[in-house]
C-alpha atoms as a PDB file:
ATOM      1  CA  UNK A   1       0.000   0.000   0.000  1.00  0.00           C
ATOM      2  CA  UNK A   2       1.622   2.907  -0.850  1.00  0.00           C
ATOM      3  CA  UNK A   3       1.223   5.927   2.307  1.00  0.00           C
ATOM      4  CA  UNK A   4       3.023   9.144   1.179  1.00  0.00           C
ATOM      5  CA  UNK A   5       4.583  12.079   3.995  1.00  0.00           C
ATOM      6  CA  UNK A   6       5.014  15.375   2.888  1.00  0.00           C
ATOM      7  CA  UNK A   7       8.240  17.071   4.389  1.00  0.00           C
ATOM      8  CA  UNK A   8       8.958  20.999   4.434  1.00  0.00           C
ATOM      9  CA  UNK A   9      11.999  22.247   6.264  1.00  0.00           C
ATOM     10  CA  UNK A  10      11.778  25.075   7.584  1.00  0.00           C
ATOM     11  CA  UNK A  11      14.513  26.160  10.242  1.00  0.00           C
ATOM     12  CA  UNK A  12      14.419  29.449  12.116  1.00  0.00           C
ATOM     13  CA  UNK A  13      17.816  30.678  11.104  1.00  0.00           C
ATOM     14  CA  UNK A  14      18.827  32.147   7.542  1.00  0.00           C
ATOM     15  CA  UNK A  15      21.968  33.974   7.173  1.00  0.00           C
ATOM     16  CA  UNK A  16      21.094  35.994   3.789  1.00  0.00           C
ATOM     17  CA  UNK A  17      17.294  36.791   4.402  1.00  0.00           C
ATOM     18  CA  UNK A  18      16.026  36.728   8.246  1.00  0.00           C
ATOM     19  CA  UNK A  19      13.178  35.108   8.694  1.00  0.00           C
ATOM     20  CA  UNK A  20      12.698  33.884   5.310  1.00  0.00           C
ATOM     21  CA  UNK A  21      10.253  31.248   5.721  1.00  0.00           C
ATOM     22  CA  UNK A  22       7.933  33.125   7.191  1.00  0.00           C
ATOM     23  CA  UNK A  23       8.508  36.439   5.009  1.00  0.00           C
ATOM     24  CA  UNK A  24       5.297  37.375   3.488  1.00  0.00           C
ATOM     25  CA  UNK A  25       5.065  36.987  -0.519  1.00  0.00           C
ATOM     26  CA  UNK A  26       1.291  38.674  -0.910  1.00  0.00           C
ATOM     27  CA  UNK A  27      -1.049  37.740   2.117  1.00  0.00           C
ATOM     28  CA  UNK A  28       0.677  34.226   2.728  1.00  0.00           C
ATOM     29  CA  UNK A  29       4.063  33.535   3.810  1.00  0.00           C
ATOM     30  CA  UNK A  30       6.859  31.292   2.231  1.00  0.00           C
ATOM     31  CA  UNK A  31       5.915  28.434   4.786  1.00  0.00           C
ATOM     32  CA  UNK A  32       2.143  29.153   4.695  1.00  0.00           C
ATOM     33  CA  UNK A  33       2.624  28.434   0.314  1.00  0.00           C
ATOM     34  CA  UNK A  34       4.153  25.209   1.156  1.00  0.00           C
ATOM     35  CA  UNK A  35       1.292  23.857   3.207  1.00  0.00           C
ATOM     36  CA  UNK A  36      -1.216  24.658   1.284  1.00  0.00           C
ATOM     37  CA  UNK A  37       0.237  22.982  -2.404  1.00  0.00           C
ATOM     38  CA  UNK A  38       1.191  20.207   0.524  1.00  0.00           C
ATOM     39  CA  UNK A  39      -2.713  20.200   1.348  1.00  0.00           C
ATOM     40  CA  UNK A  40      -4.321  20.334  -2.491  1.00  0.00           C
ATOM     41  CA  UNK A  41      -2.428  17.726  -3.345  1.00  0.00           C
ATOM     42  CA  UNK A  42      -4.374  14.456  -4.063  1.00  0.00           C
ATOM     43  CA  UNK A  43      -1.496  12.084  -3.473  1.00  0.00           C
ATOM     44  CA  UNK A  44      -0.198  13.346   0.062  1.00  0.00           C
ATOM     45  CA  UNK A  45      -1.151  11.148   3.481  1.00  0.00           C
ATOM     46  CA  UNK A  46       0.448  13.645   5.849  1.00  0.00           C
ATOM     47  CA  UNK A  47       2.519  16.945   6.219  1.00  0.00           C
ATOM     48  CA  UNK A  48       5.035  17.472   8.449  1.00  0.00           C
ATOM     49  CA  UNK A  49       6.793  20.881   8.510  1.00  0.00           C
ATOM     50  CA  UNK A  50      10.093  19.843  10.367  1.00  0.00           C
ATOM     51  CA  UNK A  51      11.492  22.772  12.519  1.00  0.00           C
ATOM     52  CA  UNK A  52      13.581  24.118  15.252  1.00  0.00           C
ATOM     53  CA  UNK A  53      11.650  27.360  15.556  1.00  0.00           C
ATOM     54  CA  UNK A  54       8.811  27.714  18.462  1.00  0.00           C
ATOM     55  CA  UNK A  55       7.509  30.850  15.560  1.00  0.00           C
ATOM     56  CA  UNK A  56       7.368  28.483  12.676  1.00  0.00           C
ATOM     57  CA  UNK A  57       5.527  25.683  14.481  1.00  0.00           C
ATOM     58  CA  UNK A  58       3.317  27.788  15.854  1.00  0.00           C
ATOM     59  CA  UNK A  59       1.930  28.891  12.124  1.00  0.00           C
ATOM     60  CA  UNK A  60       2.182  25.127  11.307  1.00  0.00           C
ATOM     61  CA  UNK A  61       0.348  24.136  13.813  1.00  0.00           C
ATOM     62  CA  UNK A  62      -2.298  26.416  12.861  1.00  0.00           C
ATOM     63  CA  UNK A  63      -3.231  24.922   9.844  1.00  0.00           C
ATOM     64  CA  UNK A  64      -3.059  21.379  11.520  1.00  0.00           C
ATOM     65  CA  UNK A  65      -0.696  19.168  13.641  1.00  0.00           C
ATOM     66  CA  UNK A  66       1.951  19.819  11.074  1.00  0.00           C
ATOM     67  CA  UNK A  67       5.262  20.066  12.938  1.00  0.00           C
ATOM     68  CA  UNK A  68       4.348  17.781  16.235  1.00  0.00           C
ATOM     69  CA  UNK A  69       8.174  17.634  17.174  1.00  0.00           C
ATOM     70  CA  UNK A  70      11.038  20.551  16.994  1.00  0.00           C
ATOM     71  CA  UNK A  71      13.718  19.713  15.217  1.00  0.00           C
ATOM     72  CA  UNK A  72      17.131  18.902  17.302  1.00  0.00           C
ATOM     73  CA  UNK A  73      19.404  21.652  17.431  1.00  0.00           C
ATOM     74  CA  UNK A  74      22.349  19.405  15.619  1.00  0.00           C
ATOM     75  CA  UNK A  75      20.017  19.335  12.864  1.00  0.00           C
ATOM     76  CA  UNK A  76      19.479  22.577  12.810  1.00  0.00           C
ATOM     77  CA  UNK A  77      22.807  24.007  11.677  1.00  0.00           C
ATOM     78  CA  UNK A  78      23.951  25.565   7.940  1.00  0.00           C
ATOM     79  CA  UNK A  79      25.837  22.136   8.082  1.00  0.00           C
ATOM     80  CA  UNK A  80      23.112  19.750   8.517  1.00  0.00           C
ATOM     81  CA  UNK A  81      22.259  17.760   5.651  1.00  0.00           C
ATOM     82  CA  UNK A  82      18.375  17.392   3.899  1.00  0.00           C
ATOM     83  CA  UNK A  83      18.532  13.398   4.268  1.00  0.00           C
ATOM     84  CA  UNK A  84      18.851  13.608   8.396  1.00  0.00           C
ATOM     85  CA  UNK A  85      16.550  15.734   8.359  1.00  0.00           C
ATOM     86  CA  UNK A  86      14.382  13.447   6.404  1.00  0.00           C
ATOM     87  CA  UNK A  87      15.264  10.748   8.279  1.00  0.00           C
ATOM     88  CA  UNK A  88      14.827  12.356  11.778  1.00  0.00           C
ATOM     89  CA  UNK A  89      10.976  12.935  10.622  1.00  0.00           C
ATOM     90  CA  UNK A  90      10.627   9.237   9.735  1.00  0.00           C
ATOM     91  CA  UNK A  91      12.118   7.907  12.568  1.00  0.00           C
ATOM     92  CA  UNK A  92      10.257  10.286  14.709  1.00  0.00           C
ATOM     93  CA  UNK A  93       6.493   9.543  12.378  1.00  0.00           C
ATOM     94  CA  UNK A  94       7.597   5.607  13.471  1.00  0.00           C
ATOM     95  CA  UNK A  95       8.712   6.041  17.017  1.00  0.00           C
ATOM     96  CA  UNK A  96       6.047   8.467  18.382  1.00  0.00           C
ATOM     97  CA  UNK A  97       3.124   7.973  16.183  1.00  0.00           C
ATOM     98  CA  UNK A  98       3.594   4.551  14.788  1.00  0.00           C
ATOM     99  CA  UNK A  99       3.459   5.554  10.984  1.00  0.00           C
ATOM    100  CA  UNK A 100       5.644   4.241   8.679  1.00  0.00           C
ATOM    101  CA  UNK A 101       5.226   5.599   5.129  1.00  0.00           C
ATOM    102  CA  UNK A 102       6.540   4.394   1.393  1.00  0.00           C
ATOM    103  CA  UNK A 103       7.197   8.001  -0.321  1.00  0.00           C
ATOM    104  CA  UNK A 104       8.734  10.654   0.883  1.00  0.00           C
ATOM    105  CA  UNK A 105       7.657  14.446  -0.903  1.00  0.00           C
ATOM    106  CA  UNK A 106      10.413  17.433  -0.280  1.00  0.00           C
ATOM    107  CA  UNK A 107       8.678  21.061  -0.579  1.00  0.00           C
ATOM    108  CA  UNK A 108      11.154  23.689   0.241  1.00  0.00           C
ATOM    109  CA  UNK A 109       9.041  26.903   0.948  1.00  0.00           C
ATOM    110  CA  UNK A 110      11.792  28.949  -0.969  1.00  0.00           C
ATOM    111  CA  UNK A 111       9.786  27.596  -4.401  1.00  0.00           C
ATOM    112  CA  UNK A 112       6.717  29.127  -3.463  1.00  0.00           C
ATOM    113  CA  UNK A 113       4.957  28.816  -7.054  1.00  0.00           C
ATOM    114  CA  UNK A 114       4.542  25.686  -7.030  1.00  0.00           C
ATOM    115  CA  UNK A 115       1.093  24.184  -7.571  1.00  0.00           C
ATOM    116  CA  UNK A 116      -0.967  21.212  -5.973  1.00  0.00           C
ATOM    117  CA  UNK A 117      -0.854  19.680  -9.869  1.00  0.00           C
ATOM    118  CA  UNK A 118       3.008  20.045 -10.205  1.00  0.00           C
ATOM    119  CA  UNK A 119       3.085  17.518  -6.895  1.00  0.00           C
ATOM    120  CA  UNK A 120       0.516  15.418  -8.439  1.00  0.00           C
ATOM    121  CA  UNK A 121       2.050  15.299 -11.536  1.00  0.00           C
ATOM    122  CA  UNK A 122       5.602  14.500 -10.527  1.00  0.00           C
ATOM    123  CA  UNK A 123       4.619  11.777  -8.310  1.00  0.00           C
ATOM    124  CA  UNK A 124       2.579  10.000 -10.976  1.00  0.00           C
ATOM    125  CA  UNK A 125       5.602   9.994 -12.715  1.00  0.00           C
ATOM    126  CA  UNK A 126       7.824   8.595 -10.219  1.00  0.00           C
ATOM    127  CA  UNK A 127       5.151   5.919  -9.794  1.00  0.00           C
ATOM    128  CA  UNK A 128       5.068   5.086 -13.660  1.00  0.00           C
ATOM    129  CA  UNK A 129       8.748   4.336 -13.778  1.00  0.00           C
ATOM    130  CA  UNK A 130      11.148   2.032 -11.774  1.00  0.00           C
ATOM    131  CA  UNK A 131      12.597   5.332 -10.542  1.00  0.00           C
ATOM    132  CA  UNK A 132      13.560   5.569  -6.426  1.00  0.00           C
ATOM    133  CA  UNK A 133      13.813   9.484  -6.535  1.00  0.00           C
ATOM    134  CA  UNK A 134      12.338  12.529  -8.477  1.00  0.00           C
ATOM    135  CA  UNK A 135      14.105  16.311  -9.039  1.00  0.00           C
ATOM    136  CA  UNK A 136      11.927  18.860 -10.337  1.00  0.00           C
ATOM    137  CA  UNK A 137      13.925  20.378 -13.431  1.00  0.00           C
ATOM    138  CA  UNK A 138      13.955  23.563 -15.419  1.00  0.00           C
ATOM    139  CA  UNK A 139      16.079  24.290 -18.526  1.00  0.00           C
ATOM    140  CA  UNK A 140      19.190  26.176 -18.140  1.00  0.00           C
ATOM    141  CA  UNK A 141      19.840  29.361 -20.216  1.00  0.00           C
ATOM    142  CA  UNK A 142      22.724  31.521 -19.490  1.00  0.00           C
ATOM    143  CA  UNK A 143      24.473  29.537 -16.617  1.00  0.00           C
ATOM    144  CA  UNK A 144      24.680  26.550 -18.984  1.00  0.00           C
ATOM    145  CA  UNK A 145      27.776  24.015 -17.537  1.00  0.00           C
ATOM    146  CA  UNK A 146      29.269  24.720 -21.036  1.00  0.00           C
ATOM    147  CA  UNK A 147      29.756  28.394 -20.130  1.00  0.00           C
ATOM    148  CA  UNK A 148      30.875  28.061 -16.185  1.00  0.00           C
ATOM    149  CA  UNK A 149      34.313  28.520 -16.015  1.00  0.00           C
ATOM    150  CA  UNK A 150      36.988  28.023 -13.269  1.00  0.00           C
ATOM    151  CA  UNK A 151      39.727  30.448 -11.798  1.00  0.00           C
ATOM    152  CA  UNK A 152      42.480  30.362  -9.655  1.00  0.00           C
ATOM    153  CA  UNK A 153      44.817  32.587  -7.514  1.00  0.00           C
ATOM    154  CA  UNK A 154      46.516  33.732 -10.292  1.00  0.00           C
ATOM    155  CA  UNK A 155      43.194  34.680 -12.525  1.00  0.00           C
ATOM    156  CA  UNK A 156      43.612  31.519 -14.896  1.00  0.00           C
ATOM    157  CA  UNK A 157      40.241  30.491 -16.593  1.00  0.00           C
ATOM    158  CA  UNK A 158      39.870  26.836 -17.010  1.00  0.00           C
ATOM    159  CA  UNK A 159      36.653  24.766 -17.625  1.00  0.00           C
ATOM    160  CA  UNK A 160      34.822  24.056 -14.993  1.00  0.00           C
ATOM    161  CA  UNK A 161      33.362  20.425 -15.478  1.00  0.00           C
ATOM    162  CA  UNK A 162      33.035  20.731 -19.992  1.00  0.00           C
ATOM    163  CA  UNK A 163      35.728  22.528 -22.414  1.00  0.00           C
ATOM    164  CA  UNK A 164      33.852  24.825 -24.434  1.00  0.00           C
ATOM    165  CA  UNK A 165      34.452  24.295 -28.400  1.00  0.00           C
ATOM    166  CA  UNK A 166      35.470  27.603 -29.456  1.00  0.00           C
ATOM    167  CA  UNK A 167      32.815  29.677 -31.398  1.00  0.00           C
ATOM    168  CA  UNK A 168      29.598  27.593 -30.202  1.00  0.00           C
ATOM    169  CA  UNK A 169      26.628  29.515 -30.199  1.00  0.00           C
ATOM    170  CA  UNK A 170      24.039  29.499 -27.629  1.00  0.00           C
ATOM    171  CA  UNK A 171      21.377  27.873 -29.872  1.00  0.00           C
ATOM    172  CA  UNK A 172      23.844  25.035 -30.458  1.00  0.00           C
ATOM    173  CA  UNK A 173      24.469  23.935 -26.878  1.00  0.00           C
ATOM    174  CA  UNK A 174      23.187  21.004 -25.656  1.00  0.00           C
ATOM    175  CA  UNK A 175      20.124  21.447 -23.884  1.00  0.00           C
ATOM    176  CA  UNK A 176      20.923  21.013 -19.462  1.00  0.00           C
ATOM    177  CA  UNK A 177      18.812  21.326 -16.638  1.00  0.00           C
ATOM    178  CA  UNK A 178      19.165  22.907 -12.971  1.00  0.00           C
ATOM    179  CA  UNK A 179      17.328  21.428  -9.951  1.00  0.00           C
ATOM    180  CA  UNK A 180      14.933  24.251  -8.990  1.00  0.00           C
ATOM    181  CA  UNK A 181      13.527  23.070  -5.254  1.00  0.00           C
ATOM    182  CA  UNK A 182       9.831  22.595  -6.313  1.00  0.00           C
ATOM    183  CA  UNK A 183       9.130  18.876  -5.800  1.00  0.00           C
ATOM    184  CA  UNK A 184      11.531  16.250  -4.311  1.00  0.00           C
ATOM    185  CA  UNK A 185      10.335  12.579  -4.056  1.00  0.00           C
ATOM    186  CA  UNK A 186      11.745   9.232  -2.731  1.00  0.00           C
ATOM    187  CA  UNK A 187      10.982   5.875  -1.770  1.00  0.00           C
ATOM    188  CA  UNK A 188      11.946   5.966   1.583  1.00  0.00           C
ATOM    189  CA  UNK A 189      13.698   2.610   1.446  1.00  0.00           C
ATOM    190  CA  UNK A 190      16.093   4.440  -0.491  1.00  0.00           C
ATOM    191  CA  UNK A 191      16.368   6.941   2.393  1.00  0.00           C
ATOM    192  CA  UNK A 192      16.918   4.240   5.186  1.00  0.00           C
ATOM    193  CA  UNK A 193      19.953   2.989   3.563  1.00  0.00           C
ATOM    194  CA  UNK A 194      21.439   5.964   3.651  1.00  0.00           C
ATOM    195  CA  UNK A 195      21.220   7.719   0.345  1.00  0.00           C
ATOM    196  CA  UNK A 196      19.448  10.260  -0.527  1.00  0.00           C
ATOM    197  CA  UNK A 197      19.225   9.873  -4.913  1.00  0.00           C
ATOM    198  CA  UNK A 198      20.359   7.075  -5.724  1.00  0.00           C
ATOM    199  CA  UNK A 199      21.329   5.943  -9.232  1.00  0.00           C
ATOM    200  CA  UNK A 200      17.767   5.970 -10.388  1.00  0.00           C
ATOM    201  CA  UNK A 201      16.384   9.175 -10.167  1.00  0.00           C
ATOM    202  CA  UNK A 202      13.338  10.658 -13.159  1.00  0.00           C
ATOM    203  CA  UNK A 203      13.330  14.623 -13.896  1.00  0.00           C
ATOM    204  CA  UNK A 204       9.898  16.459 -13.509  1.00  0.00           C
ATOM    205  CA  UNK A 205      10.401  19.236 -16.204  1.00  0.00           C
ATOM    206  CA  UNK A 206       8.532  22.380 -15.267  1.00  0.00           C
ATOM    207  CA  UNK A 207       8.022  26.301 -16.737  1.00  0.00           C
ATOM    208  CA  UNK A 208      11.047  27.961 -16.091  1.00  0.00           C
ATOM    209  CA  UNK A 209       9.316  31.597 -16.204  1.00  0.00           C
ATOM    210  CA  UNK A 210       6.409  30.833 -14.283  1.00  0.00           C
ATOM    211  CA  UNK A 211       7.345  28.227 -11.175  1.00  0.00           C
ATOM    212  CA  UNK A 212      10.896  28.337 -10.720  1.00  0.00           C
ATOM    213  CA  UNK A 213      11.547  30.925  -8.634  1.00  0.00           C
ATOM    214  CA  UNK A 214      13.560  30.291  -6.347  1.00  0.00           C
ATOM    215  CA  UNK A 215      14.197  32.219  -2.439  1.00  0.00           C
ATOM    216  CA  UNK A 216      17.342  32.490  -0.943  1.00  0.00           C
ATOM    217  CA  UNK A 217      18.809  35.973  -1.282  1.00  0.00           C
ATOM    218  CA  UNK A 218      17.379  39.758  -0.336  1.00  0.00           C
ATOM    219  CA  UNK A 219      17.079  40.070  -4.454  1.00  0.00           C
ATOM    220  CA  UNK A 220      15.273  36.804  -4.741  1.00  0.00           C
ATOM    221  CA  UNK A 221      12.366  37.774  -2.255  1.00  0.00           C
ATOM    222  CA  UNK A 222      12.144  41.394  -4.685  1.00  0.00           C
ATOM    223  CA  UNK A 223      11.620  39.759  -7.598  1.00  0.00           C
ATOM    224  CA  UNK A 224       9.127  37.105  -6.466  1.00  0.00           C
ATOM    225  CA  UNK A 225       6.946  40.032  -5.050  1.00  0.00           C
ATOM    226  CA  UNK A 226       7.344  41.876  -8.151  1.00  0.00           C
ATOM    227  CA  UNK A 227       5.732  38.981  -9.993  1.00  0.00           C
ATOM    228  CA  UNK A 228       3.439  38.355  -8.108  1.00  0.00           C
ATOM    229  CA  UNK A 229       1.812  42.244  -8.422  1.00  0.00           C
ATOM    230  CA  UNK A 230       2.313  41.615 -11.710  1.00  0.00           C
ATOM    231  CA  UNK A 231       0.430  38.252 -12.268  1.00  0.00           C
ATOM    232  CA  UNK A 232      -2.090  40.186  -9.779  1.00  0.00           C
ATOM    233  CA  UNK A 233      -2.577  43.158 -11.847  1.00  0.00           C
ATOM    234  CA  UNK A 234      -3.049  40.595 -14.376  1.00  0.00           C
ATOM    235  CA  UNK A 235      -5.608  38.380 -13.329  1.00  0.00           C
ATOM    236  CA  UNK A 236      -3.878  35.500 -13.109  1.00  0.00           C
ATOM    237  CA  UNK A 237      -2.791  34.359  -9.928  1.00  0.00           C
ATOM    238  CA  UNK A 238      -4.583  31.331  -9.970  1.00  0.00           C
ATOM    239  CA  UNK A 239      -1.782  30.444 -12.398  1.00  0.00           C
ATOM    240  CA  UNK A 240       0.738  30.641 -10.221  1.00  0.00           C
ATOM    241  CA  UNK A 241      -1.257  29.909  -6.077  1.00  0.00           C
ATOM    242  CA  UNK A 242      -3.574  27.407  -4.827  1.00  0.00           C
ATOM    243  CA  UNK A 243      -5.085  28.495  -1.673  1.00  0.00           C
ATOM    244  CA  UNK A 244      -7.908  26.272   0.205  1.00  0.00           C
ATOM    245  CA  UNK A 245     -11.218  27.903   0.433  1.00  0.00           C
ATOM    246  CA  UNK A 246     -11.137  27.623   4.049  1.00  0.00           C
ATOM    247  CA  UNK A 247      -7.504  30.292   4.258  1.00  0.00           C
ATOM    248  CA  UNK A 248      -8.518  32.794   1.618  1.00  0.00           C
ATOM    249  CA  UNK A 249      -8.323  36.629   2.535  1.00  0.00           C
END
């Protein structure tokens, strides 16, 4: 039987924007974004936000029993890695509540565009394939791998991971894709043994313009706001939000 836990991580401490999760993009914050694509999605058991912050629970725990345990300070840290945190929750889901689960989902609340569907969507495409873990994937444009470059001490430029053939023109390279922090799934028999992709891993392509936003520096959180006015002035927020009937302001 196949029981699916949504994950968001959401510590209290960011370096770059203070407070991010919980800074406000329209009436809803980061965190608040997550839950609800977490809660109109069709394919999710049960959300757990996983925190170290009394604050961020405390919203959580206003839209449900969403983060029932704080997070261990040793997980907390700019060091700690995404699969013990993923673990902890599991571990913690079996020990204290006696719920084991098959599929893992990942929504950072720095992607805050995402949509119930784009969850949906991804997971019935994990499930479709042999696959033990999903990225969500937009195309690359300028920053393609071709184009990143190394330097040293001494200001020499060297190829970062691909030598790029002298004259190539953007139309001409390869098409690559980045890992934009929409949707992350796994079988979570792939997390117990330790890893956190694997060697099997499917790509969830999504709209680079419209979803892919991503949140992690003062400029980031400008530009997200600016889009949204403008897909408000629009009319078309409903492109780009999902918020439950019951949370609506």
């Amino acid at each position: 039987m196949v029981n699916v836990l949504a994950v968001i991580p959401a510590r209290g401490g960011s370096k770059a924007i203070p407070g991010k999760n919980l800074a406000k993009l329209g009436e809803y914050s980061l965190l608040e974004r997550a839950i609800f694509a977490a809660m109109g999605s069709k394919v999710i058991d049960r959300i757990v936000v996983s925190t170290d912050s009394p604050d961020i629970a405390k919203v959580a725990n206003q839209y449900g029993s969403f983060a029932p345990t704080l997070r261990p300070a040793d997980l907390a840290l700019d060091a700690s890695t995404t699969l013990s945190v993923m673990q902890h929750v599991l571990t913690d889901q079996h020990q204290t509540f006696g719920k084991t689960y098959t599929n893992l989902i990942l929504l950072e609340p720095t992607c805050p565009f995402r949509l119930p569907t784009h969850i949906d969507q991804a997971f019935k495409q994990m499930t479709n394939t042999s696959a033990t873990s999903l990225m969500s994937l937009v195309e690359v444009s300028d920053a393609h791998p071709i184009r990143i470059k190394r330097v040293d001490g001494a200001l020499n430029v060297t190829p970062y991971c691909i030598e790029e053939p002298e004259g190539l023109r953007r139309q001409d390279q390869d098409t690559a894709y980045i890992r934009n922090g929409a949707v992350y799934i796994y079988r979570t028999d792939l997390l117990w043994s330790g890893v956190q992709w694997g060697s099997n891993a499917t790509g969830y392509i999504m709209n680079r313009d419209l979803y892919s936003i991503g949140i992690d520096e003062p400029l980031d959180l400008i530009v997200a706001k600016a889009f949204y006015r403008d897909c408000k002035d629009k009319g078309i927020l409903n492109k780009i939000e999902w918020i439950p009937e019951a949370y609506r302001r």
